[in-house]
Protein backbone atom coordinates (compact mmCIF):
# COMPACT_ATOMS: atom_id res chain seq x y z
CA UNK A 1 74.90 -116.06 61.91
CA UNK A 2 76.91 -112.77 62.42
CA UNK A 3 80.12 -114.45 61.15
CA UNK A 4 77.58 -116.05 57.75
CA UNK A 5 76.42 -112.08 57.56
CA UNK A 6 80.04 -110.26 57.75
CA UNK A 7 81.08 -112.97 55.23
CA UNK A 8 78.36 -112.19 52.76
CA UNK A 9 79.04 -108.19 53.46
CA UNK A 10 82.70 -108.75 52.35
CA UNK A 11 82.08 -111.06 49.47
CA UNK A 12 79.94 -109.10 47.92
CA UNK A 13 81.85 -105.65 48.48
CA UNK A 14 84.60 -107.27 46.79
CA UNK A 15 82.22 -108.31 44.26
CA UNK A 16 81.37 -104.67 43.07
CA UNK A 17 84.74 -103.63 43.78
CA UNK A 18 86.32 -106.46 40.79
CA UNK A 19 83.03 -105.24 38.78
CA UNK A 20 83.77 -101.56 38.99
CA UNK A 21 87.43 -102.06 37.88
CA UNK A 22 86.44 -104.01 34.75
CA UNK A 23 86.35 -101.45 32.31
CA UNK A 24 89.07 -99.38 34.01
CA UNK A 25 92.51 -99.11 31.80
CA UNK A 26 96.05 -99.82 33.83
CA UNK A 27 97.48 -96.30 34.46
CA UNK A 28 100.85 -97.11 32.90
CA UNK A 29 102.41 -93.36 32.45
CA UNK A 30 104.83 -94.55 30.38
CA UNK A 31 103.21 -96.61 27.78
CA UNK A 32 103.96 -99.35 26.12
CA UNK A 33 107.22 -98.93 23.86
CA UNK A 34 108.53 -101.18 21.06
CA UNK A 35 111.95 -100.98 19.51
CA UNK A 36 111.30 -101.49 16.52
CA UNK A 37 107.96 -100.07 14.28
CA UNK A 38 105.17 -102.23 12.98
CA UNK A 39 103.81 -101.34 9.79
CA UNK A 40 100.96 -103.06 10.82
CA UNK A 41 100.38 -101.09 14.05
CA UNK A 42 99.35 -97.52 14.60
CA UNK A 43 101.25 -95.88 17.39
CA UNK A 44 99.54 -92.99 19.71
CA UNK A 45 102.94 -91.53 20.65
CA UNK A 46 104.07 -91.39 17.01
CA UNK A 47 101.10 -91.72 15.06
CA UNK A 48 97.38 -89.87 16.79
CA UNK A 49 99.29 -87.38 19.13
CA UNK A 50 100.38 -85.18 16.38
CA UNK A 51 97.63 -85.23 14.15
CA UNK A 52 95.54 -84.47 17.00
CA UNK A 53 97.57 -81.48 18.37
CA UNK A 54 97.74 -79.95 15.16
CA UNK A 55 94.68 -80.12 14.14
CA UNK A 56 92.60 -80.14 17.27
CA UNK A 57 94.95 -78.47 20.79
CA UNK A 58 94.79 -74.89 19.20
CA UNK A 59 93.74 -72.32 21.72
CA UNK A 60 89.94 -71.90 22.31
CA UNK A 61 89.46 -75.48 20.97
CA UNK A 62 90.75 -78.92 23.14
CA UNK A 63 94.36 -77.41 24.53
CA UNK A 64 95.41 -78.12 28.13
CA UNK A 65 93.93 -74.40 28.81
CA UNK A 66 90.75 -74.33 26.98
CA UNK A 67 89.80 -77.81 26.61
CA UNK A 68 86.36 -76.52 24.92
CA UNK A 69 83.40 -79.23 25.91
CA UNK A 70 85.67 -81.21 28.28
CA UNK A 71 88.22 -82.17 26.02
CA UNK A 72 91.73 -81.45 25.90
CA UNK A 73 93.44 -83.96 23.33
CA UNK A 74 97.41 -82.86 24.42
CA UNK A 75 98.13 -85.92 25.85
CA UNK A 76 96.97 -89.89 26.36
CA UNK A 77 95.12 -89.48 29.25
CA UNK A 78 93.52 -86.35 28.92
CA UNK A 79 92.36 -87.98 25.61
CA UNK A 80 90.64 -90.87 27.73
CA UNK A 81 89.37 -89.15 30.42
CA UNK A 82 87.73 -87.24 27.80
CA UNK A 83 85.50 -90.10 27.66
CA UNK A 84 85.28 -89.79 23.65
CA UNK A 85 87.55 -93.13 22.75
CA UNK A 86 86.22 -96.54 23.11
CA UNK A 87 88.84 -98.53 22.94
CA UNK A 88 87.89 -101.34 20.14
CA UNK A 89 85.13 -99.61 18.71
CA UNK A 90 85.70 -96.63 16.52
CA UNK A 91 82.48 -96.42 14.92
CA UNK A 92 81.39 -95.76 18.99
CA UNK A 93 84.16 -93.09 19.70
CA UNK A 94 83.38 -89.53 19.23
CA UNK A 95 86.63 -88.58 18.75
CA UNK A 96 86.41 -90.37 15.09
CA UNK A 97 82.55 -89.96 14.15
CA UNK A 98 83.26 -85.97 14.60
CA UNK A 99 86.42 -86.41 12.45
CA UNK A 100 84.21 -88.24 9.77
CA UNK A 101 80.58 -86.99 10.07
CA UNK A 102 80.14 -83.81 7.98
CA UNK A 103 78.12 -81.18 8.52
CA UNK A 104 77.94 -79.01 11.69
CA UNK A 105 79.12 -81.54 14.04
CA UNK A 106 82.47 -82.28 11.96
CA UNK A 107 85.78 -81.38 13.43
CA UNK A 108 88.13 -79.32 13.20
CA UNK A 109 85.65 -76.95 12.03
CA UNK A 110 85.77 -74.30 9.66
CA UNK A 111 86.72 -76.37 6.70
CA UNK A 112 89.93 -78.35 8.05
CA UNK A 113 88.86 -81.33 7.90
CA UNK A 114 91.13 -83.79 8.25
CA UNK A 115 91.98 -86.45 5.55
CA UNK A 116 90.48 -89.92 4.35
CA UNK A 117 94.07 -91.44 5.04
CA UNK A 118 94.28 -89.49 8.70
CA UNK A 119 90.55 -90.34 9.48
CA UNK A 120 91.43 -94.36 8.84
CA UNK A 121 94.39 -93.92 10.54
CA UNK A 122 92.85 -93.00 14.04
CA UNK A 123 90.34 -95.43 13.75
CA UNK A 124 92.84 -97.95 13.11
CA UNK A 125 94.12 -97.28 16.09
CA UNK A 126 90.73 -97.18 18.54
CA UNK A 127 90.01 -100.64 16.25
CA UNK A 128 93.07 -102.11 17.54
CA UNK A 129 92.87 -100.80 21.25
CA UNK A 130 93.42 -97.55 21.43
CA UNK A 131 96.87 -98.28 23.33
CA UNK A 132 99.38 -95.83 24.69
CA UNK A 133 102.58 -96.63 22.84
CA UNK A 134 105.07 -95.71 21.33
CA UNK A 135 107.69 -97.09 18.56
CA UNK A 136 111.59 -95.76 19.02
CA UNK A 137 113.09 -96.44 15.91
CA UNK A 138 113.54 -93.84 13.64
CA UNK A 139 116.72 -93.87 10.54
CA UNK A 140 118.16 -90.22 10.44
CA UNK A 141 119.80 -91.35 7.25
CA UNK A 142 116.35 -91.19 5.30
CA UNK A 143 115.56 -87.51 5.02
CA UNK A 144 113.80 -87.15 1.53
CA UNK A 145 111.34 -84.63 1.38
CA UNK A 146 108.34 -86.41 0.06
CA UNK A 147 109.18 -90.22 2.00
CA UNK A 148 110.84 -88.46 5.48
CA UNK A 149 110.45 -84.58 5.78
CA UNK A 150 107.04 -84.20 4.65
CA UNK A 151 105.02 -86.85 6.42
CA UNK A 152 107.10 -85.34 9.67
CA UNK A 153 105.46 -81.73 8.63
CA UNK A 154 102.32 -82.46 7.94
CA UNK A 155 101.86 -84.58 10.81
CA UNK A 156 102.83 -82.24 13.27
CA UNK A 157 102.54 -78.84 11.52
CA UNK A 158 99.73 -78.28 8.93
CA UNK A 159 96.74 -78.10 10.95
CA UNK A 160 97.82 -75.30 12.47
CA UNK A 161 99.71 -73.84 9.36
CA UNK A 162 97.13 -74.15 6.32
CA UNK A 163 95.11 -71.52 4.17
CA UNK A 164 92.04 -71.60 6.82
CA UNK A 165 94.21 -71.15 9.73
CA UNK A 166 97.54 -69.86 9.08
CA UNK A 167 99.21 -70.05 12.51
CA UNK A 168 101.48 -66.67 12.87
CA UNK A 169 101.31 -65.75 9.23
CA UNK A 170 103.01 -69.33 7.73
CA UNK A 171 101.53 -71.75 5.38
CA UNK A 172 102.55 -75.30 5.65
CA UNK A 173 100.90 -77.16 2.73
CA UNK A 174 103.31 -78.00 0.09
CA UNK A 175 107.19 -77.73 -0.75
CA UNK A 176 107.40 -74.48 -1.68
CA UNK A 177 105.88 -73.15 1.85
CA UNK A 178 108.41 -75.59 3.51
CA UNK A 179 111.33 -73.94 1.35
CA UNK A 180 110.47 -70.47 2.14
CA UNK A 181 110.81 -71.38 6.00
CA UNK A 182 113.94 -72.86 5.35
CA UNK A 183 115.80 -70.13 3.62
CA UNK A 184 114.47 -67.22 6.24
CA UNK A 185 115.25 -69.79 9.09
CA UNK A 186 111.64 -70.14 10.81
CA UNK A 187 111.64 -73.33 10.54
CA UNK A 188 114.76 -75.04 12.28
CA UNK A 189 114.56 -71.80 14.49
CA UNK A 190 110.68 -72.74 15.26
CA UNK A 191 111.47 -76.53 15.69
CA UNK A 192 114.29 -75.61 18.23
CA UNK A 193 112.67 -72.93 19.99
CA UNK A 194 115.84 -70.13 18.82
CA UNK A 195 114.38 -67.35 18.55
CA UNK A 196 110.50 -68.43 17.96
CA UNK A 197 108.27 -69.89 19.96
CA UNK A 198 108.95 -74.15 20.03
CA UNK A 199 106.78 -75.87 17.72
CA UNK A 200 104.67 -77.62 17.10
CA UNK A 201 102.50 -75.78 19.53
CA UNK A 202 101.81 -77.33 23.35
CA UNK A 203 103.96 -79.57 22.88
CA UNK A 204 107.97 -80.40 24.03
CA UNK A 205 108.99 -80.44 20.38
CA UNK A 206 109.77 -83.04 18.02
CA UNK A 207 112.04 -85.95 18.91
CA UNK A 208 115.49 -85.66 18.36
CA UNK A 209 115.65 -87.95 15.43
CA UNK A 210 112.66 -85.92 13.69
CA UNK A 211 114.94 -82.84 14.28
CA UNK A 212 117.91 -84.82 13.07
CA UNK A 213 116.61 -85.84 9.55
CA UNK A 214 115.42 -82.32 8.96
CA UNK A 215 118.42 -80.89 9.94
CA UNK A 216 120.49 -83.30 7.51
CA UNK A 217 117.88 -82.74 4.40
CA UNK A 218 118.52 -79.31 5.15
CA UNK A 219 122.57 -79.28 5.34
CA UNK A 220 121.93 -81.52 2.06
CA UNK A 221 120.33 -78.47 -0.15
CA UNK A 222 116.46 -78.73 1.01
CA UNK A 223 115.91 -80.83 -2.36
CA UNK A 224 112.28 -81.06 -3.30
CA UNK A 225 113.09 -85.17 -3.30
């Protein structure tokens, strides 16, 4: 009887141990990271991390520091432990019904929202799992402004840098704004850290082949291509 009892006991502790775990995602720190990029697949490294430091890590809002409500969006995990992604269900994740509610409960407030095409975008992603990966290839030979250097701007720079929230004085929202950084040198002296603080803000910078292109539209005239 004792042994029949201590049997049962460890059954079903494992039981609610397997049950526990279920919903629980692998703590791979490094992601998952593909070669080559899928147009088909949205990328959290490449693709949501960005848009949502941009537009959401500023200070007082979801940074490392402030993390306003609980949330600090800066990196993967901080972004699930937030408990506000559901992996496969974006109409249940918080993070995208505030990005696509209107009203008072929209975010970002004050007026920046974010865009149709950037609102899709990160539900694409919670649709399709809401992984932590990462794509590595990147052409620094393609650095036209409108197909290369402004997707890499707006991506990474605008939220912070547009006519509701000019971060430091500079506007970020078309051509002309991106020219005017180029000839007084804020820009490659932001992206590199020379002399300004690194952008884009809380983060390590962009990747070297992100710096690359710009660097090589820039050494080719800064055309408005």
């Amino acid at each position: 009887m004792k042994h029949t009892l201590t049997f049962g006991i460890i059954l079903a502790t494992g039981i609610l141990s397997s049950i526990s775990c279920v919903h629980e995602m692998p703590r791979d720190l490094d992601g998952t990271f593909s070669q080559f990029c899928s147009s088909d697949t949205v990328y959290f490294t490449n693709d949501i991390l960005p848009l949502l430091v941009s537009n959401c890590a500023t200070t007082g809002c979801h940074d490392a520091q402030s993390h306003e409500e609980g949330v600090n969006v800066t990196s993967y995990w901080s972004l699930i432990d937030s408990d506000i992604v559901k992996p496969g269900h974006a109409g249940r994740s918080e993070l995208y019904t505030c990005l696509s509610s209107g009203g008072e409960e929209q975010m970002p407030p004050n007026g920046n929202t974010l865009s149709a095409t950037d609102q899709a975008l990160i539900a694409k992603w919670i649709d399709q799992g809401a992984h932590f990966n990462t794509c590595l290839s990147c052409d620094t030979s393609l650095y036209t402004f409108a197909a290369d250097i402004w997707p890499i701007i707006q991506n990474n720079c605008t939220g912070c840098h547009n006519s509701n929230s000019p971060g430091g004085g500079f506007y970020m929202q078309n051509y002309t704004d991106v020219k005017n950084m180029v000839d007084n040198g804020a820009l490659m002296g932001s992206i590199l850290g020379n002399g300004y603080q690194l952008m884009p803000k809380n983060t390590s910078g962009l990747s070297t082949c992100q710096i690359n292109k710009i660097q090589n539209w820039i050494s080719n005239g800064a055309p408005n291509n």
